[in-house]
PDB file of N, CA and C in Angstrom:
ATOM      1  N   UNK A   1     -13.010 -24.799  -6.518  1.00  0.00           N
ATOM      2  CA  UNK A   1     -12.697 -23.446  -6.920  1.00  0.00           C
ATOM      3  C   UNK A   1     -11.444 -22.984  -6.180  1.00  0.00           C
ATOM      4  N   UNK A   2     -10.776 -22.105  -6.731  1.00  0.00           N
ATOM      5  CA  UNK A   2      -9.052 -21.994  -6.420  1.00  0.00           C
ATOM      6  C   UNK A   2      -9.438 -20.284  -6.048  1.00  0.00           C
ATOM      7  N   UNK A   3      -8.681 -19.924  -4.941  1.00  0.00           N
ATOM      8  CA  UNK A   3      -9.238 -18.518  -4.530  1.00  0.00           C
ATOM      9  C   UNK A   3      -7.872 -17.889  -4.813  1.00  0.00           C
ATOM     10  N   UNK A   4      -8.075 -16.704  -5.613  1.00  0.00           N
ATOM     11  CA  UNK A   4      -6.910 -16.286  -6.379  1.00  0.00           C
ATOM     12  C   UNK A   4      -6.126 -15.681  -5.478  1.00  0.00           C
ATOM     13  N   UNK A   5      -4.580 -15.279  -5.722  1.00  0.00           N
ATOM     14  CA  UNK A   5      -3.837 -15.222  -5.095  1.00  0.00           C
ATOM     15  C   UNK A   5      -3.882 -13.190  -4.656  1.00  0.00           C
ATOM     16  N   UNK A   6      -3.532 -12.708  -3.377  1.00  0.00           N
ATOM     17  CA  UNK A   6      -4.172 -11.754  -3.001  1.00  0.00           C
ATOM     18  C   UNK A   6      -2.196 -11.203  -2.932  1.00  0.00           C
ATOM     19  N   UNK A   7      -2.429 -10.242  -3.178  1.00  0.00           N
ATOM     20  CA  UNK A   7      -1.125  -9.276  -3.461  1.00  0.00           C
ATOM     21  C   UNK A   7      -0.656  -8.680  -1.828  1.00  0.00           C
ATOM     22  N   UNK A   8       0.410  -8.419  -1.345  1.00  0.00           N
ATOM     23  CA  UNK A   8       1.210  -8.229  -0.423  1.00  0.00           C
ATOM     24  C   UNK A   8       0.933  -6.427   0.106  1.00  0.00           C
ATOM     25  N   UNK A   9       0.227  -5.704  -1.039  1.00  0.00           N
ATOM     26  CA  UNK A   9       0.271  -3.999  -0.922  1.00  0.00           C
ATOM     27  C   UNK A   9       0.050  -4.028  -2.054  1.00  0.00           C
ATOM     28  N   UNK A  10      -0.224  -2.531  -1.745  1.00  0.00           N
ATOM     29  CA  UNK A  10      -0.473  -1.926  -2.868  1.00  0.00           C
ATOM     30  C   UNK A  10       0.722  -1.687  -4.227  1.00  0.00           C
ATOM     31  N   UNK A  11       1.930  -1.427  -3.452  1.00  0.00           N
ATOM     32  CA  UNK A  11       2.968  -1.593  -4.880  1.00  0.00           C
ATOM     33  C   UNK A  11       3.641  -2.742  -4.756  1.00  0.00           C
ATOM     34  N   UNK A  12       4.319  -2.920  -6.190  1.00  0.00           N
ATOM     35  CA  UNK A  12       4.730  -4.134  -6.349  1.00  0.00           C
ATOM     36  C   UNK A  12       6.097  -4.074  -6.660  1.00  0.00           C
ATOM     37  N   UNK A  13       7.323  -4.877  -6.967  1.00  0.00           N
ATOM     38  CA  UNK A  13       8.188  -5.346  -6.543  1.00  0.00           C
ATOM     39  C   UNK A  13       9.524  -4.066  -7.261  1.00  0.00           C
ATOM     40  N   UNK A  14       8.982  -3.473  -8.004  1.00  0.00           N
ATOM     41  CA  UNK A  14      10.059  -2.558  -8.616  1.00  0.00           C
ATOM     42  C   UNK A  14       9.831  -1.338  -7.919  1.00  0.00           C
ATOM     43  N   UNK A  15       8.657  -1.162  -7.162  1.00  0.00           N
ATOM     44  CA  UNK A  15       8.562  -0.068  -6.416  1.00  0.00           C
ATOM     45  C   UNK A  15       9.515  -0.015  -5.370  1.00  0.00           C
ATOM     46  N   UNK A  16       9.876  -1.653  -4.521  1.00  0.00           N
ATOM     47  CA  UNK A  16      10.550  -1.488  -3.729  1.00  0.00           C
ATOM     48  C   UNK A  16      11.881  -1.862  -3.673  1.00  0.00           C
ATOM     49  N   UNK A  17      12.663  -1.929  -4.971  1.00  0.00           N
ATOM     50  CA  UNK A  17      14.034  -2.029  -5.261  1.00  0.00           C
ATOM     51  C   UNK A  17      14.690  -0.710  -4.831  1.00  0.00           C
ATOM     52  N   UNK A  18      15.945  -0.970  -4.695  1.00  0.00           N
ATOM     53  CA  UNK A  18      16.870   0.087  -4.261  1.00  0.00           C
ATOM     54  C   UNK A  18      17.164   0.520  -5.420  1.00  0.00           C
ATOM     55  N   UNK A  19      17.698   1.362  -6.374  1.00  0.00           N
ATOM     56  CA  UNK A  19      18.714   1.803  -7.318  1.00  0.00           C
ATOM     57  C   UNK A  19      19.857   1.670  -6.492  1.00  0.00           C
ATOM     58  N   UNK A  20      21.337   1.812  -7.133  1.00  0.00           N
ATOM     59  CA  UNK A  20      22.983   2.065  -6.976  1.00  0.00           C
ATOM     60  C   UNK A  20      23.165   3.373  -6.145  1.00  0.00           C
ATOM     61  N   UNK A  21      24.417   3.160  -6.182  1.00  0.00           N
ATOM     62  CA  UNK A  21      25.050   4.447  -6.177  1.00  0.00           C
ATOM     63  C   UNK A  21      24.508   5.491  -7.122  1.00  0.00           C
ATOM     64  N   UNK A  22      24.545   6.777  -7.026  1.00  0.00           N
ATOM     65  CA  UNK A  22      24.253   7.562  -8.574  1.00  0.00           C
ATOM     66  C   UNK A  22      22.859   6.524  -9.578  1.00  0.00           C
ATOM     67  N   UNK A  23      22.686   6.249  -9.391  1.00  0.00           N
ATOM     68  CA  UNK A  23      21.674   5.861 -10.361  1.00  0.00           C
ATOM     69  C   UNK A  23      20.718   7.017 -10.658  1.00  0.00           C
ATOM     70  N   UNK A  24      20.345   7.448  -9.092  1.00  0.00           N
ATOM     71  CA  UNK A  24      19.575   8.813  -9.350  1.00  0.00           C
ATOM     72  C   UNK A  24      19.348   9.523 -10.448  1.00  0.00           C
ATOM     73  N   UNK A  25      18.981  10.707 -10.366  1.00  0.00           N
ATOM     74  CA  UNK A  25      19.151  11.792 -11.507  1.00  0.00           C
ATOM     75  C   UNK A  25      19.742  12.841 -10.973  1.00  0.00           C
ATOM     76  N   UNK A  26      20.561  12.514  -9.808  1.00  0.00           N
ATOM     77  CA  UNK A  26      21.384  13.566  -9.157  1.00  0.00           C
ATOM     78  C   UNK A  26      20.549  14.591  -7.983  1.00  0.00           C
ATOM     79  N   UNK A  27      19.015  15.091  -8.616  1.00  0.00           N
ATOM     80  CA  UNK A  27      18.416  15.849  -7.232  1.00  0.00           C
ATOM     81  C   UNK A  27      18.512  15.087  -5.826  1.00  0.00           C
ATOM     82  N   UNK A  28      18.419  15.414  -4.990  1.00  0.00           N
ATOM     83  CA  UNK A  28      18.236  14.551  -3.906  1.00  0.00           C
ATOM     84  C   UNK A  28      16.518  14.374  -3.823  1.00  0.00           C
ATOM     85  N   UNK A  29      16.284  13.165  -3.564  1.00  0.00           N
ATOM     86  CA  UNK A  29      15.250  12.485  -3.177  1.00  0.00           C
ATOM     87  C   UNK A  29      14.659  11.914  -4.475  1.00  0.00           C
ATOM     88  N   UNK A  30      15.752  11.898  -5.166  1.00  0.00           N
ATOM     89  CA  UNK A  30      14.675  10.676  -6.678  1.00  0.00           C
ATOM     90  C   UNK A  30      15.573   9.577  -6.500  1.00  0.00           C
ATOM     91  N   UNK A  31      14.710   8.569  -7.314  1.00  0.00           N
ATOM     92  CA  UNK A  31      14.609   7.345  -6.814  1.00  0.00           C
ATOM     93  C   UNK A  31      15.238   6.819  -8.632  1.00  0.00           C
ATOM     94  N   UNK A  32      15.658   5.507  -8.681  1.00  0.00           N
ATOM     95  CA  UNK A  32      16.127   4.864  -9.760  1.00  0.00           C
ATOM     96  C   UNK A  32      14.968   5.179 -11.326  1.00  0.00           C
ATOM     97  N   UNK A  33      13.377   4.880 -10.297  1.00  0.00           N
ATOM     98  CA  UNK A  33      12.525   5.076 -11.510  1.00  0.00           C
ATOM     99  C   UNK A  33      11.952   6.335 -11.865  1.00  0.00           C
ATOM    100  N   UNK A  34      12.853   7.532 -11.257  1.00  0.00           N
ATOM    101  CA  UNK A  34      12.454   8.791 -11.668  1.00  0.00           C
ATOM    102  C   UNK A  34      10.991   8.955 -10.689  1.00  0.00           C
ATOM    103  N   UNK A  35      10.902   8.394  -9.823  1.00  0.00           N
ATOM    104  CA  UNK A  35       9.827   8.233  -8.833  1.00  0.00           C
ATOM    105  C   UNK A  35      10.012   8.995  -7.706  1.00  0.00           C
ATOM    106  N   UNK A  36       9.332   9.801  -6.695  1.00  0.00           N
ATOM    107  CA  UNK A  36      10.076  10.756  -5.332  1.00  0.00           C
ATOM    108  C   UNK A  36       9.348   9.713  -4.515  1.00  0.00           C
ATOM    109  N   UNK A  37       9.543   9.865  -3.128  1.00  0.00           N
ATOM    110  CA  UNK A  37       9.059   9.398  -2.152  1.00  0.00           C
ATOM    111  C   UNK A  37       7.580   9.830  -1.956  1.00  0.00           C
ATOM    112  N   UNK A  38       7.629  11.278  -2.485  1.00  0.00           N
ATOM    113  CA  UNK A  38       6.092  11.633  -1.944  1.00  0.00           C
ATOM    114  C   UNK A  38       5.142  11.238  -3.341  1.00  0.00           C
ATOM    115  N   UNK A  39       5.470  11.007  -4.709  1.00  0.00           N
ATOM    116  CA  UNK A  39       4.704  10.171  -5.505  1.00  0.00           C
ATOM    117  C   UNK A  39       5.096   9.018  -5.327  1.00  0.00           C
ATOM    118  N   UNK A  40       5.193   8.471  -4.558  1.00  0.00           N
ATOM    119  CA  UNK A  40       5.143   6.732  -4.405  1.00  0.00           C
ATOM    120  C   UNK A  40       4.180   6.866  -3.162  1.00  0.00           C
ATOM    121  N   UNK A  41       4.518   7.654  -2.117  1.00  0.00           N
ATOM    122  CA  UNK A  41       3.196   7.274  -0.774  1.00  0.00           C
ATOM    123  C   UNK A  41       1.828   7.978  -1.416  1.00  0.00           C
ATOM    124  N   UNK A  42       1.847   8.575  -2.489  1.00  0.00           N
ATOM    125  CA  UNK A  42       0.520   9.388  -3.348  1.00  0.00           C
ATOM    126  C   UNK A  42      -0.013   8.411  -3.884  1.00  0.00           C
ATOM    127  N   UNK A  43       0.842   7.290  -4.618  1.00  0.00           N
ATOM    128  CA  UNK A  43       0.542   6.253  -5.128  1.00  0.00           C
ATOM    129  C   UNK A  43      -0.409   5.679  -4.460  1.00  0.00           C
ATOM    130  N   UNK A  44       0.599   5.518  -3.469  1.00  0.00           N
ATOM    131  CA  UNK A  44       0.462   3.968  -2.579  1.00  0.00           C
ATOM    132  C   UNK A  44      -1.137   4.126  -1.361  1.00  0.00           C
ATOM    133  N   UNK A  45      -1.519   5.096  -1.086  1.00  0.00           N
ATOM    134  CA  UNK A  45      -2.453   6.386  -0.813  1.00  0.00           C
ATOM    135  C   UNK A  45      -3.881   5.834  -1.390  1.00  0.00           C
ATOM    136  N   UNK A  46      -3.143   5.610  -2.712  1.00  0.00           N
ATOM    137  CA  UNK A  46      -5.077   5.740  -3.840  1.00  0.00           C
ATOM    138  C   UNK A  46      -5.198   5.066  -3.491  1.00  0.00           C
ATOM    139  N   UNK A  47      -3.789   3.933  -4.071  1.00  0.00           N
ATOM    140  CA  UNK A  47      -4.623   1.846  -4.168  1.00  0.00           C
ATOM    141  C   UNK A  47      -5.036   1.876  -2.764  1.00  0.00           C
ATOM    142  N   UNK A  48      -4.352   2.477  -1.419  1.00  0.00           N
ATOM    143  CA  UNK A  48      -5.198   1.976  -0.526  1.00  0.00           C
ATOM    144  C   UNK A  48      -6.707   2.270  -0.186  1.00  0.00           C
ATOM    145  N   UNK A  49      -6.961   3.459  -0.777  1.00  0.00           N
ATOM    146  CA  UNK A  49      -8.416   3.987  -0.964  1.00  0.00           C
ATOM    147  C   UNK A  49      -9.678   3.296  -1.756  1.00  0.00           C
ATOM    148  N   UNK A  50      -8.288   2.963  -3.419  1.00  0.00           N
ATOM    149  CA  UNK A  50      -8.873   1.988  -4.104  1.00  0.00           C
ATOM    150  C   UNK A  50      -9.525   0.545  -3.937  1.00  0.00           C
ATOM    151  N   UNK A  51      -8.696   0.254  -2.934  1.00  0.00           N
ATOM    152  CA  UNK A  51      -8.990  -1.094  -2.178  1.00  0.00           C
ATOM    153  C   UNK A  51      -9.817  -1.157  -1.177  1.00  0.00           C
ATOM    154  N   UNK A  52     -10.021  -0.198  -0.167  1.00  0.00           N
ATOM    155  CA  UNK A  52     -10.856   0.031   0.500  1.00  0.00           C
ATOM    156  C   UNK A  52     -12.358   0.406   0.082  1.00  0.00           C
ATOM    157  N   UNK A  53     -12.640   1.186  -1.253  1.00  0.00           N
ATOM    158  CA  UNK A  53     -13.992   1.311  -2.128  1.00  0.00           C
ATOM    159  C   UNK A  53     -14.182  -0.081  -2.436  1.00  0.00           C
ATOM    160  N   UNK A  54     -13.234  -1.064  -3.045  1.00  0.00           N
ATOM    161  CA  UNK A  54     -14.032  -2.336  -3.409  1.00  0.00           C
ATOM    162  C   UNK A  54     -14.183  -2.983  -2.422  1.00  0.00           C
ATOM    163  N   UNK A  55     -13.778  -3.013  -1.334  1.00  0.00           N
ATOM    164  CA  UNK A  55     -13.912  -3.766   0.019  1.00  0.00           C
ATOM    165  C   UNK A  55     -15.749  -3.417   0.250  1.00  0.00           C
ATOM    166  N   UNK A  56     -15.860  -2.099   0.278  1.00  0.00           N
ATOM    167  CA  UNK A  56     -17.320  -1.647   0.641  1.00  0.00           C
ATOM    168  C   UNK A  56     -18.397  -2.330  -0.466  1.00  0.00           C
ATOM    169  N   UNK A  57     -18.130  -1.923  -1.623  1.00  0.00           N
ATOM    170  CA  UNK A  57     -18.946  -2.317  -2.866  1.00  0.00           C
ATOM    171  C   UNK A  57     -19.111  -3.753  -2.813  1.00  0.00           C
ATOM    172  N   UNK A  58     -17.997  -4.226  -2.363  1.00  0.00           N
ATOM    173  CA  UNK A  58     -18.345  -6.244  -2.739  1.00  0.00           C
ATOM    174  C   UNK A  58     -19.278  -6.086  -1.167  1.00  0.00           C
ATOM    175  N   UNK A  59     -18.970  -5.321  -0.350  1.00  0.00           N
ATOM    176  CA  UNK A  59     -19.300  -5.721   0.665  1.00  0.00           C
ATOM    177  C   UNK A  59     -20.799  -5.574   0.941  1.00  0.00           C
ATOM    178  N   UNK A  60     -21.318  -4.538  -0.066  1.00  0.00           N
ATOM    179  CA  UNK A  60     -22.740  -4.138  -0.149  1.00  0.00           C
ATOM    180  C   UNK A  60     -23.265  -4.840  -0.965  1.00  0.00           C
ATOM    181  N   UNK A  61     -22.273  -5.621  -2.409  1.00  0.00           N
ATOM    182  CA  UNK A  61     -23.260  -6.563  -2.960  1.00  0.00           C
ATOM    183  C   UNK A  61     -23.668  -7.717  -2.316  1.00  0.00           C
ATOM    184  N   UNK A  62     -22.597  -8.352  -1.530  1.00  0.00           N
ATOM    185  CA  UNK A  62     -23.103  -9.075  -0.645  1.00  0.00           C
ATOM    186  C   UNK A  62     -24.178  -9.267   0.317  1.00  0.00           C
ATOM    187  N   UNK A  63     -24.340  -8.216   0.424  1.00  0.00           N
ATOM    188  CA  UNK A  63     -25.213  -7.662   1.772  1.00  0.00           C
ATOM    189  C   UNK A  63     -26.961  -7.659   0.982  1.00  0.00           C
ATOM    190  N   UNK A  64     -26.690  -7.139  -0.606  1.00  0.00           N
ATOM    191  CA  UNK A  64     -28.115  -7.070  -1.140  1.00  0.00           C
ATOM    192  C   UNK A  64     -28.380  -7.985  -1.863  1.00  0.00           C
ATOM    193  N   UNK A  65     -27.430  -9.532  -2.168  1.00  0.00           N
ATOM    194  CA  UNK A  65     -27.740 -10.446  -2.830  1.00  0.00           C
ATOM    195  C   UNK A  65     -27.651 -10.445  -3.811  1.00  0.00           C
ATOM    196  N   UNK A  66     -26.189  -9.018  -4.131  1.00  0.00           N
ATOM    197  CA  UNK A  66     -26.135  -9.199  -6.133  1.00  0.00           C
ATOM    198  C   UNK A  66     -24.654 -10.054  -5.853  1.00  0.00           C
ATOM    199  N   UNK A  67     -24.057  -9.987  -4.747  1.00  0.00           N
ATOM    200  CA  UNK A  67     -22.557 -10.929  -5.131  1.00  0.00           C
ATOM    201  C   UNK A  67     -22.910 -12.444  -5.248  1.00  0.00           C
ATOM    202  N   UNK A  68     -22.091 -12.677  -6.376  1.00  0.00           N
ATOM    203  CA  UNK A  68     -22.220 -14.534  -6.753  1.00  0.00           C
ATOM    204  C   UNK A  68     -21.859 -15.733  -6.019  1.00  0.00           C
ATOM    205  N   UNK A  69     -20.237 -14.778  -5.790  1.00  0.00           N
ATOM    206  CA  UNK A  69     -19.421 -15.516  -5.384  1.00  0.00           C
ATOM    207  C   UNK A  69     -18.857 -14.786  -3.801  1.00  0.00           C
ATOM    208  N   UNK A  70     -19.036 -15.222  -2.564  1.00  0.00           N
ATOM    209  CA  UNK A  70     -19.198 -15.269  -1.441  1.00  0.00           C
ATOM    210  C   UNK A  70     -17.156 -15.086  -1.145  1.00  0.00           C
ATOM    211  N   UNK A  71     -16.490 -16.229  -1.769  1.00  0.00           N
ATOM    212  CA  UNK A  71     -14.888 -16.039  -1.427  1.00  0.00           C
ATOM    213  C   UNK A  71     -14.274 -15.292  -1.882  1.00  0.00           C
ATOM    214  N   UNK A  72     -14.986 -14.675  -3.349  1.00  0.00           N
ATOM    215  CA  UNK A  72     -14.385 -13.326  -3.551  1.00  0.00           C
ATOM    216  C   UNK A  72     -14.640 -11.821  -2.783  1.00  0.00           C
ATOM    217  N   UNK A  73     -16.006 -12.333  -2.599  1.00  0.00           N
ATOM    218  CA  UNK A  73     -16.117 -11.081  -1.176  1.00  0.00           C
ATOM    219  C   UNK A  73     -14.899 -10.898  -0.473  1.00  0.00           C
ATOM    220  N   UNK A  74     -15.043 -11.979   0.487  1.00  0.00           N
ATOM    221  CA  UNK A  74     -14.578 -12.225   1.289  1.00  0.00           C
ATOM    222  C   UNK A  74     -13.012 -11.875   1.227  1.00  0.00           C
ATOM    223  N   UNK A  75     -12.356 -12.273   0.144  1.00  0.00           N
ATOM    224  CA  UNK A  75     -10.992 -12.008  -0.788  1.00  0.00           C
ATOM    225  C   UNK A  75     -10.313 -10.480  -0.911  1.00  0.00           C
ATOM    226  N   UNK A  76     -11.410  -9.879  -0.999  1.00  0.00           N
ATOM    227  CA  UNK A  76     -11.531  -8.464  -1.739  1.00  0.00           C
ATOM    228  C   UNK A  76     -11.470  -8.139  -0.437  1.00  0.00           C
ATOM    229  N   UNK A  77     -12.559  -8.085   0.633  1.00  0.00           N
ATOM    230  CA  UNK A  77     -12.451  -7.417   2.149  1.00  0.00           C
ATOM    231  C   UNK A  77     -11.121  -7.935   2.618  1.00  0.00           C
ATOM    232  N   UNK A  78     -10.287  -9.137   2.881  1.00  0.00           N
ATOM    233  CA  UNK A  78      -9.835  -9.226   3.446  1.00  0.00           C
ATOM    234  C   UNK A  78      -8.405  -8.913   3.211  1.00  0.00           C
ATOM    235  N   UNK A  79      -7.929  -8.152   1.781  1.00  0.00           N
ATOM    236  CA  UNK A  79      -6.866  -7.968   1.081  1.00  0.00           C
ATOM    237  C   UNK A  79      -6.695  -6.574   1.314  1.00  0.00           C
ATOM    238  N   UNK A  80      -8.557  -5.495   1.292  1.00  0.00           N
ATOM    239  CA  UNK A  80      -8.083  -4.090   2.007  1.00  0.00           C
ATOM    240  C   UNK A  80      -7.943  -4.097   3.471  1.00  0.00           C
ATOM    241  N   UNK A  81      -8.159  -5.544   4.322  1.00  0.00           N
ATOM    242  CA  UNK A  81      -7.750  -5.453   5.988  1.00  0.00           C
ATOM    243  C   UNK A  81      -6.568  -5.469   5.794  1.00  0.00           C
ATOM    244  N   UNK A  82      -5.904  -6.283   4.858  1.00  0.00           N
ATOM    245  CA  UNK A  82      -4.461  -6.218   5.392  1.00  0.00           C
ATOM    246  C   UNK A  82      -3.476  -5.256   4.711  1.00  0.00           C
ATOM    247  N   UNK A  83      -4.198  -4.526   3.232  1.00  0.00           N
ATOM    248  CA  UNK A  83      -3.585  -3.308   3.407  1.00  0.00           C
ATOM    249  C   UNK A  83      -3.455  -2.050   4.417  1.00  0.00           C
ATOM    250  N   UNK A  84      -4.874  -2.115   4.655  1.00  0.00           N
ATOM    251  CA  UNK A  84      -4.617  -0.957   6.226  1.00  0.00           C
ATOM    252  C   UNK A  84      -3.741  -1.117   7.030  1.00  0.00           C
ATOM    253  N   UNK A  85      -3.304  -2.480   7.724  1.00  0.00           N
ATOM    254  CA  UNK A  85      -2.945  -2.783   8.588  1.00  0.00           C
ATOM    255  C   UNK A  85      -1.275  -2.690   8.188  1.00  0.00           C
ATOM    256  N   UNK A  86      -0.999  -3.162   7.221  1.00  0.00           N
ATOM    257  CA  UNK A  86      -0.119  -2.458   6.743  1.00  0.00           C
ATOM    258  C   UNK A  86       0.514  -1.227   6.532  1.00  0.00           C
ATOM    259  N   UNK A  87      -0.592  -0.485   5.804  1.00  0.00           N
ATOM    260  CA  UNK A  87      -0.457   1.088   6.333  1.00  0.00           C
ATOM    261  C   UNK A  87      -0.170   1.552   7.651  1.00  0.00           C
ATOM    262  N   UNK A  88      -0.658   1.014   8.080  1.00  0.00           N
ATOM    263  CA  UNK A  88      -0.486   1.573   9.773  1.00  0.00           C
ATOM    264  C   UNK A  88       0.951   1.516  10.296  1.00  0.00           C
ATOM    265  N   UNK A  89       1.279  -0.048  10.000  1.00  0.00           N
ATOM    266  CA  UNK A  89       2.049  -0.451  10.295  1.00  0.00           C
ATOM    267  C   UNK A  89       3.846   0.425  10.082  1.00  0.00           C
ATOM    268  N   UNK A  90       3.266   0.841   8.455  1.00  0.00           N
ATOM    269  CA  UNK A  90       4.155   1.856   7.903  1.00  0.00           C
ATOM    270  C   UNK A  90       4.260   3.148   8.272  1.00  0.00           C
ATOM    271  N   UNK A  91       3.213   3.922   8.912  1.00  0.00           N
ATOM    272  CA  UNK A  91       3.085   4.852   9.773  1.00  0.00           C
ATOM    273  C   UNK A  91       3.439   5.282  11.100  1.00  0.00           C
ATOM    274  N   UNK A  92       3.392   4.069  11.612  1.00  0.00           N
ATOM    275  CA  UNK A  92       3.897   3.593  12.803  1.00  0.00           C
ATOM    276  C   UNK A  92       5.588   3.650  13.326  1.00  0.00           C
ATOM    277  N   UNK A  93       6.095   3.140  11.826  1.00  0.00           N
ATOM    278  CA  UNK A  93       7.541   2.854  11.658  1.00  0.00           C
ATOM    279  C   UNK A  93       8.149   4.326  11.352  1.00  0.00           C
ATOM    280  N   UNK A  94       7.445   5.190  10.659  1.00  0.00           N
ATOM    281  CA  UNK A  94       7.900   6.475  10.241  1.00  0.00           C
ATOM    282  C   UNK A  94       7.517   7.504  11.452  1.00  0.00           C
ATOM    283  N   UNK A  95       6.309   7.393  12.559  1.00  0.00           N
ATOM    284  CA  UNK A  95       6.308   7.770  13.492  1.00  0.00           C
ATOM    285  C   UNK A  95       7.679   7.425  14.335  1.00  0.00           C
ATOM    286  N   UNK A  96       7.596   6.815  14.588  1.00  0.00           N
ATOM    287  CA  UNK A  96       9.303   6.450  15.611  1.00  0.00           C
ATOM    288  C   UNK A  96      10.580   7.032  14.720  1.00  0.00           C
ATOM    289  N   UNK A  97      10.888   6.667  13.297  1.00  0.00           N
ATOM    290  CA  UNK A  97      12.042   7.370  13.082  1.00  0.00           C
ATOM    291  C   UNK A  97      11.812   8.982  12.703  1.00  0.00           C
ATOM    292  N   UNK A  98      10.954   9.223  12.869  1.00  0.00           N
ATOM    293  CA  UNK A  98      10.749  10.586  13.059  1.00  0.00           C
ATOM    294  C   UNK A  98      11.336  11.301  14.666  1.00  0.00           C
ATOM    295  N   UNK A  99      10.633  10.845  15.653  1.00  0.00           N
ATOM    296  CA  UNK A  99      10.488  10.997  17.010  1.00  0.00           C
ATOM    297  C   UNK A  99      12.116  10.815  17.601  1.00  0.00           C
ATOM    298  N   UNK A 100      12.680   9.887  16.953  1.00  0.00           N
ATOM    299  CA  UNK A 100      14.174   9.469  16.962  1.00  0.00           C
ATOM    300  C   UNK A 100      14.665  10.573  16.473  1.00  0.00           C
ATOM    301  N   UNK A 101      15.141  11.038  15.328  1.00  0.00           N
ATOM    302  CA  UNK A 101      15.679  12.359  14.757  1.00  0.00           C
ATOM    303  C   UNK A 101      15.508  13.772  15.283  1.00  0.00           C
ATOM    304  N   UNK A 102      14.185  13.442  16.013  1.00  0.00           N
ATOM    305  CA  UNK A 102      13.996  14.877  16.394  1.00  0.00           C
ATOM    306  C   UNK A 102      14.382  14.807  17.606  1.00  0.00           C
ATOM    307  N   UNK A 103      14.607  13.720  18.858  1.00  0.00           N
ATOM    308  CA  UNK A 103      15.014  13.771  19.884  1.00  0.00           C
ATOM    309  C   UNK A 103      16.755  13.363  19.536  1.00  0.00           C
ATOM    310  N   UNK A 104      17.429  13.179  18.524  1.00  0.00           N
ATOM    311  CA  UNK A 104      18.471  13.278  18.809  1.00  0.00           C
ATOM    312  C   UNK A 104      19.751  14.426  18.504  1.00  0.00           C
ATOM    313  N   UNK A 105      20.597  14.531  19.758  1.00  0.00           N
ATOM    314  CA  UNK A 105      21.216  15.751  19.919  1.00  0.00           C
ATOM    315  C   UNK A 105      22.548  16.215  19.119  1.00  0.00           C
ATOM    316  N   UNK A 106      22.882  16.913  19.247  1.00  0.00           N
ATOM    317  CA  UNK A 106      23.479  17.193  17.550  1.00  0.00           C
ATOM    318  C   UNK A 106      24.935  18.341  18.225  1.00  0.00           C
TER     319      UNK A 106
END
């Protein structure tokens, strides 16, 4: 049995392209796909929520003897560990350039 291939995050690869110059729509803070920053981390928000509910659910079928298959458990939990950790990770990174901007003098 081939254990299917587990995705990197929650968005996927056009989420994280740059647009051009001007590609925008001219407001400041839109993005190439007519997307803002704060609906992409809204996005990015659910699936991690989303991922974290099936983490629990496989994790309870497991637990009561309705899951079949043991590596998909396992698959499913271990794809919302490394979205969190990810998250964090991204939080982490926006903590500091935050902390940076605000400590620097102008």
């Amino acid at each position: 049995m081939i254990i299917p291939a587990i995705g990197i995050g929650p968005l996927g690869p056009s989420e994280w392209s740059v647009g051009g110059v001007g590609a925008g729509t001219g407001t400041p803070g839109a993005q190439a796909g007519g997307q803002s920053f704060g609906d992409a981390l809204t996005s990015a928000i659910g699936a991690l929520e989303t991922s974290q509910a099936n983490a629990t659910q496989a994790a309870q079928q497991l637990a009561t003897g309705q899951a079949t298959d043991p590596t998909k458990v396992i698959a499913t939990v271990e794809n919302a560990s490394l979205a969190m950790d990810f998250a964090a990770q991204i939080r982490n990174q926006i903590d500091t350039a935050a902390t940076t901007i605000f400590q620097t003098q102008v």
